[in-house]
C-alpha atoms as a PDB file:
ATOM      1  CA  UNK A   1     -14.846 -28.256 -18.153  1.00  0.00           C
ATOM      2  CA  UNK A   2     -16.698 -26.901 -15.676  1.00  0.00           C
ATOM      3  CA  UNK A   3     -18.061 -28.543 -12.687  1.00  0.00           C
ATOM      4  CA  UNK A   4     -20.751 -27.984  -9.462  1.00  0.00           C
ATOM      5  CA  UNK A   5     -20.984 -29.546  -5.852  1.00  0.00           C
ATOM      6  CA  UNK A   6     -24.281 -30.332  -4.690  1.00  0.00           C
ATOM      7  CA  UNK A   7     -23.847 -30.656  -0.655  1.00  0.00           C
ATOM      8  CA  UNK A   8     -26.324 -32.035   1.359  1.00  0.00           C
ATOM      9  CA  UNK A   9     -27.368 -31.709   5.200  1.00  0.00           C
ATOM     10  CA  UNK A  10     -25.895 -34.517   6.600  1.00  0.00           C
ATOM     11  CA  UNK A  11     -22.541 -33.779   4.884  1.00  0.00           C
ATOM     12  CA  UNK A  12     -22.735 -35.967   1.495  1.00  0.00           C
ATOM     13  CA  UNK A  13     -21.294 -34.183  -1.349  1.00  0.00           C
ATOM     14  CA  UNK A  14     -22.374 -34.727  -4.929  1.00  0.00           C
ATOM     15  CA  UNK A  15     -19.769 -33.189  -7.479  1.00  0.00           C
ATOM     16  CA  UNK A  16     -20.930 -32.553 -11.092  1.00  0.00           C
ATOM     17  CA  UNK A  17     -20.300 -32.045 -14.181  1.00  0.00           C
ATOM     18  CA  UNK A  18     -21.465 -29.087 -16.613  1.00  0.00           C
ATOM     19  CA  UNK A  19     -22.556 -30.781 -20.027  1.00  0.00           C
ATOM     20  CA  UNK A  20     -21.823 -27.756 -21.859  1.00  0.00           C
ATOM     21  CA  UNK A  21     -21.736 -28.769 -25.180  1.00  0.00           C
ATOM     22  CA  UNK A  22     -25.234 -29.869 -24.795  1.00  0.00           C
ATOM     23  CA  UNK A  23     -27.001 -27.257 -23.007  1.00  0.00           C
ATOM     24  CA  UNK A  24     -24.470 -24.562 -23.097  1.00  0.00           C
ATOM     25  CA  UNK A  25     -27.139 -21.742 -22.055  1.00  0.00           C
ATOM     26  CA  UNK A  26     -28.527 -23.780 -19.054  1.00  0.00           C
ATOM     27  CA  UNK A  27     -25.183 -24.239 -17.882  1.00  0.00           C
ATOM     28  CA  UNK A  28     -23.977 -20.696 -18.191  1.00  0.00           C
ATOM     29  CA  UNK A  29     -27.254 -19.583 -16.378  1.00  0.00           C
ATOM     30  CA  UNK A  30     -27.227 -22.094 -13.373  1.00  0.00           C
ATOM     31  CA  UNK A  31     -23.381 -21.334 -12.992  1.00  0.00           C
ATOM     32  CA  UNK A  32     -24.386 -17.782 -12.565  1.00  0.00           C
ATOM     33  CA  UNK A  33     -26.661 -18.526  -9.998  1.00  0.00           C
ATOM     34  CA  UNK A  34     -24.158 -19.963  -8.023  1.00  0.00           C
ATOM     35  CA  UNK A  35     -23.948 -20.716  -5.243  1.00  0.00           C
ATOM     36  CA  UNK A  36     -27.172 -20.704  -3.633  1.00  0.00           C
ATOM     37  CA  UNK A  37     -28.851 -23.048  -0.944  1.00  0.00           C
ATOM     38  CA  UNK A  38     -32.287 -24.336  -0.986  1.00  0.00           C
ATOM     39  CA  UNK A  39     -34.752 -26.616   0.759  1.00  0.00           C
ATOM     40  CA  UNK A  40     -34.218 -30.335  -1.396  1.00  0.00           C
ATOM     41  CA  UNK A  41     -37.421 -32.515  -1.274  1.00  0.00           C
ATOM     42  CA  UNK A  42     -38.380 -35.640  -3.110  1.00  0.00           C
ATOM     43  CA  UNK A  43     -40.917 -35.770  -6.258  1.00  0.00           C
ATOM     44  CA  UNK A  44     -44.414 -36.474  -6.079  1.00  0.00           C
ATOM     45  CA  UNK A  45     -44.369 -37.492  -9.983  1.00  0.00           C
ATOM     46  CA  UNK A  46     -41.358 -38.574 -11.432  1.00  0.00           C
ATOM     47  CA  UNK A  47     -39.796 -40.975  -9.048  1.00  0.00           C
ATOM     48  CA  UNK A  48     -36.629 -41.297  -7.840  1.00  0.00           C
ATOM     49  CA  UNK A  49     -36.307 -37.621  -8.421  1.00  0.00           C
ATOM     50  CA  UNK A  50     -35.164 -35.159  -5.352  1.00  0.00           C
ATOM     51  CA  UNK A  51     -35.574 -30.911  -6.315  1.00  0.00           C
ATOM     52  CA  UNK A  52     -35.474 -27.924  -5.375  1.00  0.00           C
ATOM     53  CA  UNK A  53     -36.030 -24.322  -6.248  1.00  0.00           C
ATOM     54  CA  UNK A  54     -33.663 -21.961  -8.194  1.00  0.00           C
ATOM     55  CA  UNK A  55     -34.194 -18.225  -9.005  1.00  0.00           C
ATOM     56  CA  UNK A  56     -32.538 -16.845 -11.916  1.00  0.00           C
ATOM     57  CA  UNK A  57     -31.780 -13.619 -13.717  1.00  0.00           C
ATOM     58  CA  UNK A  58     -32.737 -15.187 -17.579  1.00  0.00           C
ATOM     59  CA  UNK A  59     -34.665 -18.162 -18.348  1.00  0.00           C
ATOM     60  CA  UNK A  60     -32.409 -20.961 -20.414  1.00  0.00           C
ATOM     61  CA  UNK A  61     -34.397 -21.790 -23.613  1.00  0.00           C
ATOM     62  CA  UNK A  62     -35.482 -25.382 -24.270  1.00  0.00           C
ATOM     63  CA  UNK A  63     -32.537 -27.764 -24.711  1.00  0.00           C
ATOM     64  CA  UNK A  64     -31.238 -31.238 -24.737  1.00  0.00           C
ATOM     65  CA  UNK A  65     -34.936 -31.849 -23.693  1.00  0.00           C
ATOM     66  CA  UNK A  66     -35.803 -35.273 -22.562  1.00  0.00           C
ATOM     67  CA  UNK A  67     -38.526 -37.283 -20.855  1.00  0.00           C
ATOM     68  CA  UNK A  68     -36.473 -40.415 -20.165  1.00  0.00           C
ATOM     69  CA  UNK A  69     -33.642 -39.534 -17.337  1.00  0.00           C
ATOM     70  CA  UNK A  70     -30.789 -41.950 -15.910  1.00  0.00           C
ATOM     71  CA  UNK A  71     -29.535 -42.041 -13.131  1.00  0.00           C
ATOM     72  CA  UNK A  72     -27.146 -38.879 -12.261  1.00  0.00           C
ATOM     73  CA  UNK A  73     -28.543 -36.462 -14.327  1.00  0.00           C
ATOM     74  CA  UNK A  74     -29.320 -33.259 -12.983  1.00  0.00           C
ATOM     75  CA  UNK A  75     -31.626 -31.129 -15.221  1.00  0.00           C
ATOM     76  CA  UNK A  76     -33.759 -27.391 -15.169  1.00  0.00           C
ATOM     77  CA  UNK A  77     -37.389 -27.653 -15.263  1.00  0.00           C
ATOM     78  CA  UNK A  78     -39.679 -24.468 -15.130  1.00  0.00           C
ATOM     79  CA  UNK A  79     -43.224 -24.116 -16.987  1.00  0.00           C
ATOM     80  CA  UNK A  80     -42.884 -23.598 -20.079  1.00  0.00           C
ATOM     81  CA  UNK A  81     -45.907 -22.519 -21.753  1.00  0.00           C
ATOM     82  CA  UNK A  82     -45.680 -19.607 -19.187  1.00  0.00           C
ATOM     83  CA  UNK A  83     -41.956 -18.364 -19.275  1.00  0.00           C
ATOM     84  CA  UNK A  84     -42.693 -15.131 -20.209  1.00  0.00           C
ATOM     85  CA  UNK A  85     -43.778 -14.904 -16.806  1.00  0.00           C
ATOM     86  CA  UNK A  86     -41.070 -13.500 -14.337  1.00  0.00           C
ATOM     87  CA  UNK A  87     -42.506 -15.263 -11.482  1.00  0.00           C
ATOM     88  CA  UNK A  88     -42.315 -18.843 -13.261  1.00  0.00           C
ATOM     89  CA  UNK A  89     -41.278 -21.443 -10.578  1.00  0.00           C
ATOM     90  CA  UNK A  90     -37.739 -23.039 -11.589  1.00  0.00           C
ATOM     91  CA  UNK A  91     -36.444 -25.988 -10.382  1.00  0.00           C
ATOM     92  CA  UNK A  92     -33.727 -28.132 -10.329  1.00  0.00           C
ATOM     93  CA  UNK A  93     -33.657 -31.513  -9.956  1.00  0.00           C
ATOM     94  CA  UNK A  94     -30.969 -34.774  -9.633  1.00  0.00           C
ATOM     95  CA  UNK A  95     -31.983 -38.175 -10.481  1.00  0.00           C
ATOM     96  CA  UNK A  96     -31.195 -41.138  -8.371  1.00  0.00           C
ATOM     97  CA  UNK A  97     -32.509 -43.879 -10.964  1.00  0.00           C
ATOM     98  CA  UNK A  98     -34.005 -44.023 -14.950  1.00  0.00           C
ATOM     99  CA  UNK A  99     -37.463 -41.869 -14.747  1.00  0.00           C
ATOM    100  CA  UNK A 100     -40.263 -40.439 -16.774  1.00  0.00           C
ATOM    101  CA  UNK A 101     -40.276 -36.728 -16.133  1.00  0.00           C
ATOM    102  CA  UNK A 102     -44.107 -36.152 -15.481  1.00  0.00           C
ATOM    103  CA  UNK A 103     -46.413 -33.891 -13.813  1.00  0.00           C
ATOM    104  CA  UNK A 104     -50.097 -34.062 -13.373  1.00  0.00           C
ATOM    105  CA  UNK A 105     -50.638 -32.266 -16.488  1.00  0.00           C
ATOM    106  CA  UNK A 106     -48.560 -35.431 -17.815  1.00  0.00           C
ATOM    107  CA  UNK A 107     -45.214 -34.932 -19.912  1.00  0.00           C
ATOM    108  CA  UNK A 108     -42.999 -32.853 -18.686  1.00  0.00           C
ATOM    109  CA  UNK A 109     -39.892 -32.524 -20.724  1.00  0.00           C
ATOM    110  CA  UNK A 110     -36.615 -31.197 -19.339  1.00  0.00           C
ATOM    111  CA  UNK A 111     -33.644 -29.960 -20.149  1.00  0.00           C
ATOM    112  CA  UNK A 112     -30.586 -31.857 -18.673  1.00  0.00           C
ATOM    113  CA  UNK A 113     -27.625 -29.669 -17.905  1.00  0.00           C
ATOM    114  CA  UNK A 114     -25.245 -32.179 -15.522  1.00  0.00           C
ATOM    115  CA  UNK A 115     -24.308 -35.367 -14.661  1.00  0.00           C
ATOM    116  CA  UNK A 116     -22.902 -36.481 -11.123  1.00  0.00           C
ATOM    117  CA  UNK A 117     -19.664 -38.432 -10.634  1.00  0.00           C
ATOM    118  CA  UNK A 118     -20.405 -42.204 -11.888  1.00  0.00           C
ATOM    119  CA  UNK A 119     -18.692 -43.262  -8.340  1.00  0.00           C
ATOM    120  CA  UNK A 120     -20.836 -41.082  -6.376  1.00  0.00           C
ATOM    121  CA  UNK A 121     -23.910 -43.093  -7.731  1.00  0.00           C
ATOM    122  CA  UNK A 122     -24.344 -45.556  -4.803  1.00  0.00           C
ATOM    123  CA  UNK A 123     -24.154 -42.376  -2.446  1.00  0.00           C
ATOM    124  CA  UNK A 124     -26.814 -39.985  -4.594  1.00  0.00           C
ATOM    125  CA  UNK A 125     -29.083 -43.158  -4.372  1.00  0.00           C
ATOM    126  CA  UNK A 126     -28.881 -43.326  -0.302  1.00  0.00           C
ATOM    127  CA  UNK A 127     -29.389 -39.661   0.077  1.00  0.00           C
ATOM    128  CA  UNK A 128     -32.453 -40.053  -2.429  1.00  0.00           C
ATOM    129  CA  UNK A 129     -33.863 -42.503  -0.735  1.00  0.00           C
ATOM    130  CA  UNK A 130     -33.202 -41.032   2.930  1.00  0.00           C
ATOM    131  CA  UNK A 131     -34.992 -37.601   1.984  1.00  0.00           C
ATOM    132  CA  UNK A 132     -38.113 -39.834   0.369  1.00  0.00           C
ATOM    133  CA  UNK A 133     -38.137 -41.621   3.702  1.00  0.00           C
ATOM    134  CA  UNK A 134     -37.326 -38.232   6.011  1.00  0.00           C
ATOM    135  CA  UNK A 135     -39.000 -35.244   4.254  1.00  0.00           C
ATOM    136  CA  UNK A 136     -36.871 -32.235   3.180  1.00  0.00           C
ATOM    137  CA  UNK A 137     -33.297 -31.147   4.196  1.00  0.00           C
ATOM    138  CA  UNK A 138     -30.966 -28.216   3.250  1.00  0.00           C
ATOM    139  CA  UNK A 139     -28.456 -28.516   0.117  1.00  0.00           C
ATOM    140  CA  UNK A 140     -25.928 -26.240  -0.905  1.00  0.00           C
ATOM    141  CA  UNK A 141     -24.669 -25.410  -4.980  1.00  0.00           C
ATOM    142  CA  UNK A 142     -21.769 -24.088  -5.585  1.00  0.00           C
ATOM    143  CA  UNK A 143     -19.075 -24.135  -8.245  1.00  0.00           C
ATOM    144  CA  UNK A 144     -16.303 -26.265  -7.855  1.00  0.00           C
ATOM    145  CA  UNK A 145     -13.225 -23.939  -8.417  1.00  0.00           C
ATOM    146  CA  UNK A 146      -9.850 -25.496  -9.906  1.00  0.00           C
END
């Protein structure tokens, strides 16, 4: 079982775990990726929702898609009517309560990869709601190595 740490500016850490059974080729390409750090900022569309950007070698194919996310799930998004495009934004995102994933172009599935701690909960929900309220901040991915 393999598993990620999301850290945030102000120190929080967010461990996770890989749902590999489920979304074995989104989890093999977002562990390769790691680590990485990125600017985390809240959604416009879907919520309680904070992302950020992620650049990787191959792009995952579609799967466990959903529009409905709970809390603690941390899924891949990217465009996917252009992903034969190299230059295709990617993103990752962790939600901090149930959403529909949305854009303005409406529905926007996704495919969920991880799933935070269920004690960390009460802590991903104050850092959601501090970078809603305070803009952007720095996190950090990286595997968490047994």
């Amino acid at each position: 079982m393999r598993r990620i740490l999301f850290t945030f500016e102000n120190g929080e850490k967010l461990p996770a775990t890989l749902l590999e059974k489920k979304a074995p080729q989104t989890c093999e390409i977002v562990w390769e990726a790691l680590p990485f750090s990125s600017l985390v900022k809240h959604s416009r569309w879907s919520g309680r929702e904070v992302n950020f950007e992620i650049k990787t070698t191959n792009k995952p194919k579609k799967e466990n898609q959903t529009i409905s996310t709970s809390i603690g799930e941390v899924i891949y998004w990217r465009d996917w009517p252009v992903d034969s495009d190299p230059e295709v934004s990617e993103v990752l995102a962790i939600y901090y309560g149930a959403e529909h994933t949305r854009s303005h172009k409406g529905d926007e599935p996704v495919n969920v990869f991880a799933q935070i701690d269920y004690d960390c909960l009460g802590l991903l929900k104050a850092v959601g709601e501090r970078i809603w309220l305070n803009g952007m901040e720095k996190v950090r991915i990286e595997r968490i190595e047994d």
